[in-house]
C-alpha atoms as a PDB file:
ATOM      1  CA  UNK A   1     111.275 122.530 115.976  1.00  0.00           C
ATOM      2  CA  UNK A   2     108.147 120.228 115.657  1.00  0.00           C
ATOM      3  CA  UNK A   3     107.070 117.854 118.359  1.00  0.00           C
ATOM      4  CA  UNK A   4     107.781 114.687 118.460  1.00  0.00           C
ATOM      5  CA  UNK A   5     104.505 113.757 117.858  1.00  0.00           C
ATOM      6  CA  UNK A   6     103.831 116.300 115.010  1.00  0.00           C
ATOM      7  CA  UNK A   7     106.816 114.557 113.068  1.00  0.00           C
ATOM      8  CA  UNK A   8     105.946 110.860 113.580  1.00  0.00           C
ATOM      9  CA  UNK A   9     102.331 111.605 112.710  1.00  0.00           C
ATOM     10  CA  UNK A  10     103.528 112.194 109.086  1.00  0.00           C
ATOM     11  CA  UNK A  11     105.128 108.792 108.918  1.00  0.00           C
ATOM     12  CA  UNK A  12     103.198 107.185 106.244  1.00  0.00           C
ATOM     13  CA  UNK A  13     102.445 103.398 105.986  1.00  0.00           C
ATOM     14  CA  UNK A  14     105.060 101.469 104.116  1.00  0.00           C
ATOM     15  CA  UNK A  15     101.754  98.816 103.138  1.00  0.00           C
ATOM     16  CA  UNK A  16      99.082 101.538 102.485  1.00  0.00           C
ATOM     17  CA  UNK A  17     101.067 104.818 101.456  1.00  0.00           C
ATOM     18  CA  UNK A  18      97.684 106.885 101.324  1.00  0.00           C
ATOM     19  CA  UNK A  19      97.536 106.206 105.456  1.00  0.00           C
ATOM     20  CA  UNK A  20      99.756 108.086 107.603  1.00  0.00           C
ATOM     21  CA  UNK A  21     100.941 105.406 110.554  1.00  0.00           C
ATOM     22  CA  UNK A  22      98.549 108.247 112.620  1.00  0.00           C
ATOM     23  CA  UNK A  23      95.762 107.925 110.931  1.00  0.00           C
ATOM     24  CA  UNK A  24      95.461 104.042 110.193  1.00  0.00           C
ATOM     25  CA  UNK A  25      95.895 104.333 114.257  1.00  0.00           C
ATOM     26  CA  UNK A  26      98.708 102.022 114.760  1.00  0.00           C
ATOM     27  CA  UNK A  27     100.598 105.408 116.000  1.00  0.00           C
ATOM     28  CA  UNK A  28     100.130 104.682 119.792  1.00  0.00           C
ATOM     29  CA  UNK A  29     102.018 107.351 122.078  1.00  0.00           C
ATOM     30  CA  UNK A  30     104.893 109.543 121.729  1.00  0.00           C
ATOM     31  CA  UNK A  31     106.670 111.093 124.390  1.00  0.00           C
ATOM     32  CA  UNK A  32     110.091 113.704 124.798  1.00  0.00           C
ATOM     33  CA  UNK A  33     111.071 113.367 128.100  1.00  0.00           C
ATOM     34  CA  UNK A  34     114.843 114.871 128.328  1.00  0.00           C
ATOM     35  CA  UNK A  35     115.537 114.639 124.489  1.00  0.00           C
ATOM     36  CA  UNK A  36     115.136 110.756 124.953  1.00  0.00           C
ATOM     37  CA  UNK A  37     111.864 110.310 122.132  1.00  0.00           C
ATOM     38  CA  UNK A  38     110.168 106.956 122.834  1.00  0.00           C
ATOM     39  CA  UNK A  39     107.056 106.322 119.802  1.00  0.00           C
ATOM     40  CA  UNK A  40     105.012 103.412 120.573  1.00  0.00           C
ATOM     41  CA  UNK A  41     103.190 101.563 118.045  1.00  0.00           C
ATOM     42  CA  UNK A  42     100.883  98.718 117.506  1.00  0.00           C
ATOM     43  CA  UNK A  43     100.921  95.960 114.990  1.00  0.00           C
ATOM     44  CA  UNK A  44      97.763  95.665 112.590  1.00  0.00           C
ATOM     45  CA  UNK A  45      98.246  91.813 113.406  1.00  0.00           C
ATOM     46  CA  UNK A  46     100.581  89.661 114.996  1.00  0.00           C
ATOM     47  CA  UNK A  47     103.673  89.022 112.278  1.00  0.00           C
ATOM     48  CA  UNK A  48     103.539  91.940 110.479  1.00  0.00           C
ATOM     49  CA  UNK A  49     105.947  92.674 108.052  1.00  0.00           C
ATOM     50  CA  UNK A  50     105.729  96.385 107.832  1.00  0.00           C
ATOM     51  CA  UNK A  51     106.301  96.720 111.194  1.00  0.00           C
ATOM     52  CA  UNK A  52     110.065  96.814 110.835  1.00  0.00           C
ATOM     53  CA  UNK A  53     110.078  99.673 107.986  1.00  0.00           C
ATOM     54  CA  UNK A  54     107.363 101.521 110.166  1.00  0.00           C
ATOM     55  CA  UNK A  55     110.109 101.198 113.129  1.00  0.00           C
ATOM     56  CA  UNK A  56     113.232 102.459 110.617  1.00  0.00           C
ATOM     57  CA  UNK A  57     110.763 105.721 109.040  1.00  0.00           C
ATOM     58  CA  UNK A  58     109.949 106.674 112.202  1.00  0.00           C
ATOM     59  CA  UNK A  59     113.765 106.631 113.712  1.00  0.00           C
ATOM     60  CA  UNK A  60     114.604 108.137 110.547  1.00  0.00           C
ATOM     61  CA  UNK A  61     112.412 111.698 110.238  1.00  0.00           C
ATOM     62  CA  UNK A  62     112.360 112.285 114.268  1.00  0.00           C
ATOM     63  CA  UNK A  63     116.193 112.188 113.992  1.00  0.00           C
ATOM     64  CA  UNK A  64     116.501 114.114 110.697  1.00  0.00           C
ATOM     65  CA  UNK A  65     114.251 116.654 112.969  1.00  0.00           C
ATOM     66  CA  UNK A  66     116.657 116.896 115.210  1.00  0.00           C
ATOM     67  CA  UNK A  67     115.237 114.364 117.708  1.00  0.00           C
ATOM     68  CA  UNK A  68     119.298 112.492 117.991  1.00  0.00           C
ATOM     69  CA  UNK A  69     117.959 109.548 120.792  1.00  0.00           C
ATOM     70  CA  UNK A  70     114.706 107.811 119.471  1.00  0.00           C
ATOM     71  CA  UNK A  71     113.405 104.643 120.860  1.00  0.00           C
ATOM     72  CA  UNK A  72     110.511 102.606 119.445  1.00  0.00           C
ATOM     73  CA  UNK A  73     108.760  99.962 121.308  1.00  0.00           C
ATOM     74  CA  UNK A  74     106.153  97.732 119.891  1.00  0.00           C
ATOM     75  CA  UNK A  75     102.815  97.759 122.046  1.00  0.00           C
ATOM     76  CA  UNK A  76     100.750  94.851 121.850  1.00  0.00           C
ATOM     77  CA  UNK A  77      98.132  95.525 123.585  1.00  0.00           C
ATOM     78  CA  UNK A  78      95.481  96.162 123.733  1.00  0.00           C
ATOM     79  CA  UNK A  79      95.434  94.482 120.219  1.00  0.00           C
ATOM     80  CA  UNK A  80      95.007  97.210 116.990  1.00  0.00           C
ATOM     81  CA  UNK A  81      90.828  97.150 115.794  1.00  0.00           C
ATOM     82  CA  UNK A  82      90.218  98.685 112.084  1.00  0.00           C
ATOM     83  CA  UNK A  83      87.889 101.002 113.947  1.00  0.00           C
ATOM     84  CA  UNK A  84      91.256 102.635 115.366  1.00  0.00           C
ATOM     85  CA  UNK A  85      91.418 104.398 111.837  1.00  0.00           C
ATOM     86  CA  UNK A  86      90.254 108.094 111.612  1.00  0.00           C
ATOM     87  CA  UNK A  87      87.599 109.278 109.799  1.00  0.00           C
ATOM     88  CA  UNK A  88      90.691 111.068 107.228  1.00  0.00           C
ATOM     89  CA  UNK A  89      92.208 107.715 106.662  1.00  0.00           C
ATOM     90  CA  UNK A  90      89.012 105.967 105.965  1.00  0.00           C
ATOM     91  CA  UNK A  91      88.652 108.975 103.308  1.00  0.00           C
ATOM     92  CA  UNK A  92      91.764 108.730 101.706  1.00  0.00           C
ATOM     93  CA  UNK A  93      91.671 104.918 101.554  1.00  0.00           C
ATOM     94  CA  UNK A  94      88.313 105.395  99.474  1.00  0.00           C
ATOM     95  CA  UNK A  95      89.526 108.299  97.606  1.00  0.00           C
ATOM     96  CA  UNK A  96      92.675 106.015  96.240  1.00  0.00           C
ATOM     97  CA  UNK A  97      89.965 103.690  95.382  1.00  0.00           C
ATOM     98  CA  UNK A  98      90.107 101.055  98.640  1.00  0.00           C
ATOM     99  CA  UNK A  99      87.574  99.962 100.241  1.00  0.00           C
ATOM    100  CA  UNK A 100      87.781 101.222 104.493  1.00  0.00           C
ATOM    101  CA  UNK A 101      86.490  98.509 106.906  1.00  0.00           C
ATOM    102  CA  UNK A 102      83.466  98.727 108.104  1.00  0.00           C
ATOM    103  CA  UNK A 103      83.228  98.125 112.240  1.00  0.00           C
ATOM    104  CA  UNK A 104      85.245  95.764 113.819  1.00  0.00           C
ATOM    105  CA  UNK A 105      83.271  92.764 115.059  1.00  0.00           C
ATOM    106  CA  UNK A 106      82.541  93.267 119.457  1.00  0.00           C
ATOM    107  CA  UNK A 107      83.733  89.772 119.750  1.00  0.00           C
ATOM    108  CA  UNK A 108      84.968  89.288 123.511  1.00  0.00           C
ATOM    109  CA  UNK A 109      87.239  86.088 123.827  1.00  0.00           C
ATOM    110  CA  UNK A 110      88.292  83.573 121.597  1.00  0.00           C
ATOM    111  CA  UNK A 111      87.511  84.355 118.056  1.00  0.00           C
ATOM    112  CA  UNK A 112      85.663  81.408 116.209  1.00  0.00           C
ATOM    113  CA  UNK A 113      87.310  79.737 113.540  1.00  0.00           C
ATOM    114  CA  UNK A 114      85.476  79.793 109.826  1.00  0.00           C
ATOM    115  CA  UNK A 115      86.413  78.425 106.843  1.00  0.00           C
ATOM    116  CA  UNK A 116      84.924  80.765 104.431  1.00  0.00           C
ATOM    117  CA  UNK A 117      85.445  84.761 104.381  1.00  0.00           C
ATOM    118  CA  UNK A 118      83.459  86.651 106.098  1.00  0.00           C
ATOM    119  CA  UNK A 119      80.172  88.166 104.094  1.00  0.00           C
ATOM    120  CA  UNK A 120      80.517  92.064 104.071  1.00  0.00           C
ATOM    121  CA  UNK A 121      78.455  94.721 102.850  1.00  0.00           C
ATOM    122  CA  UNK A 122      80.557  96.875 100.413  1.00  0.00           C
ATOM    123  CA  UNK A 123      80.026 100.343  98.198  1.00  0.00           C
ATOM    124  CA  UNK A 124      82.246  99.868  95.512  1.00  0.00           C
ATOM    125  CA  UNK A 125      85.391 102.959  96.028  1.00  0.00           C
ATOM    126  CA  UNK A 126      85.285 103.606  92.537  1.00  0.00           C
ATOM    127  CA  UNK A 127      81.766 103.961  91.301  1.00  0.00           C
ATOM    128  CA  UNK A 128      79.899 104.136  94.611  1.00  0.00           C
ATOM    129  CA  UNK A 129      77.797 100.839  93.486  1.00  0.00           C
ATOM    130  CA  UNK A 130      75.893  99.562  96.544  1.00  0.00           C
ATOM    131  CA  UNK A 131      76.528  96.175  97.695  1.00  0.00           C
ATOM    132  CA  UNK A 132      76.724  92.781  95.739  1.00  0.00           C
ATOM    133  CA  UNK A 133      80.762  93.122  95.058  1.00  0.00           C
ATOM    134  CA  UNK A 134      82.103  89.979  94.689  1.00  0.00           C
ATOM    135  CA  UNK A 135      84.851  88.554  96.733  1.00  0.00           C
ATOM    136  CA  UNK A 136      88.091  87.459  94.182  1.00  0.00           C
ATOM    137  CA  UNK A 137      90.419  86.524  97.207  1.00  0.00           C
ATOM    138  CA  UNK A 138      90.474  86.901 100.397  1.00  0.00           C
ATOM    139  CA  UNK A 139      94.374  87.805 100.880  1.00  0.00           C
ATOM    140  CA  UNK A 140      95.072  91.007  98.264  1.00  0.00           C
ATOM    141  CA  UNK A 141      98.424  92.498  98.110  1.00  0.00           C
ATOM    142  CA  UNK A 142      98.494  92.767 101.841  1.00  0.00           C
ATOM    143  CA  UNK A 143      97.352  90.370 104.570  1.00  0.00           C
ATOM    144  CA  UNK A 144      95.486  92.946 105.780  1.00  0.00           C
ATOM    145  CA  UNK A 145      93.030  93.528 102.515  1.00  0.00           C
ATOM    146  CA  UNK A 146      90.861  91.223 100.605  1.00  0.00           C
ATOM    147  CA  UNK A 147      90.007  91.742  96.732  1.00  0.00           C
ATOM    148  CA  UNK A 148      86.516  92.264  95.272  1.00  0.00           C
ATOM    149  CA  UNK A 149      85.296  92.886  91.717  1.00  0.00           C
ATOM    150  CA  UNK A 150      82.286  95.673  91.725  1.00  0.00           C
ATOM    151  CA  UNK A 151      79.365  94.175  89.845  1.00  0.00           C
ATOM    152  CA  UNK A 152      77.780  97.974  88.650  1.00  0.00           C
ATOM    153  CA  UNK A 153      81.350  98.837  86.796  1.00  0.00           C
ATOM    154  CA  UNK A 154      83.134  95.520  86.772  1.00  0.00           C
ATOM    155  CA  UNK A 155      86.327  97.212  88.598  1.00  0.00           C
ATOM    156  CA  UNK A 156      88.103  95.318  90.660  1.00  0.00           C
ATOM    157  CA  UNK A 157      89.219  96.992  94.450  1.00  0.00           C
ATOM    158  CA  UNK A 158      90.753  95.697  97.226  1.00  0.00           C
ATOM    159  CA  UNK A 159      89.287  96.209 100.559  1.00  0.00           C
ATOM    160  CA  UNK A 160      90.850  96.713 104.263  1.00  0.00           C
ATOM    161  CA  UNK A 161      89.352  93.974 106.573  1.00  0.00           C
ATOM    162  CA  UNK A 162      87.928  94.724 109.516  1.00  0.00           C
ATOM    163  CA  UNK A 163      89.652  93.353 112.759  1.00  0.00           C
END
């Protein structure tokens, strides 16, 4: 049989399916102490809505493993950064043409409040164009991504935000 940890590191991310809930790093602990599994995880912000199918995959393939008690709790902090994903996710975001985060801003205590979205400097996931993509919305298909059109090949991409 396959740890505990071996199994729920497969669990892919109901939001981003080319992310494993390992490598986007929201995949926090998992331990097997007398057949009792407990898999902590950590929201990518506070209200997320994947966070109950992320809960249901994981109780579903440790127990189809033949882990029968499994227990996930939600850990909250410390809160999840985008620099938490691994250098594999961050390649097969931009291989399924998404845009990984760059680093997560060293802010220490309250974040300040803007108005406009924050400037980033992007490579286009599709055609490698440097810089100059421009932003379409700030919210793409997940609250988690923005959307940007490349200027070099006109393609539009979404991108993961860093936090």
């Amino acid at each position: 049989m396959r740890t505990a940890y071996d199994v729920a590191a497969t669990v892919v991310d109901p939001e981003l399916p080319v992310l494993t809930l390992a490598d986007l790093g929201v995949l926090r602990s998992v331990t097997d102490i007398d057949g009792v599994v407990e898999v902590a995880i950590t929201p990518t912000y506070s209200g997320c809505p994947a966070m109950a199918a992320m809960r249901d995959d994981l109780v579903r393939v440790l127990t189809a493993a033949g882990h029968h008690e499994v227990r996930v709790r939600v850990d909250l902090s410390p809160p999840w950064s985008t620099d938490w994903i691994s250098e594999r996710g961050r390649a097969a975001l931009a291989a399924a043409g998404i845009s990984p985060p760059g680093p997560a801003s060293q802010t220490v205590g309250p974040v300040p409040l803007t108005l406009t979205a924050r400037p980033r400097d992007l490579r286009c996931p599709r055609c490698g164009a440097p810089a100059g993509a421009g932003l379409v919305s700030e919210f793409g298909p997940t609250a988690c991504t923005a959307l940007y059109r490349c200027p070099a090949c006109a393609e539009p991409f979404e991108h993961v935000k860093e936090l």
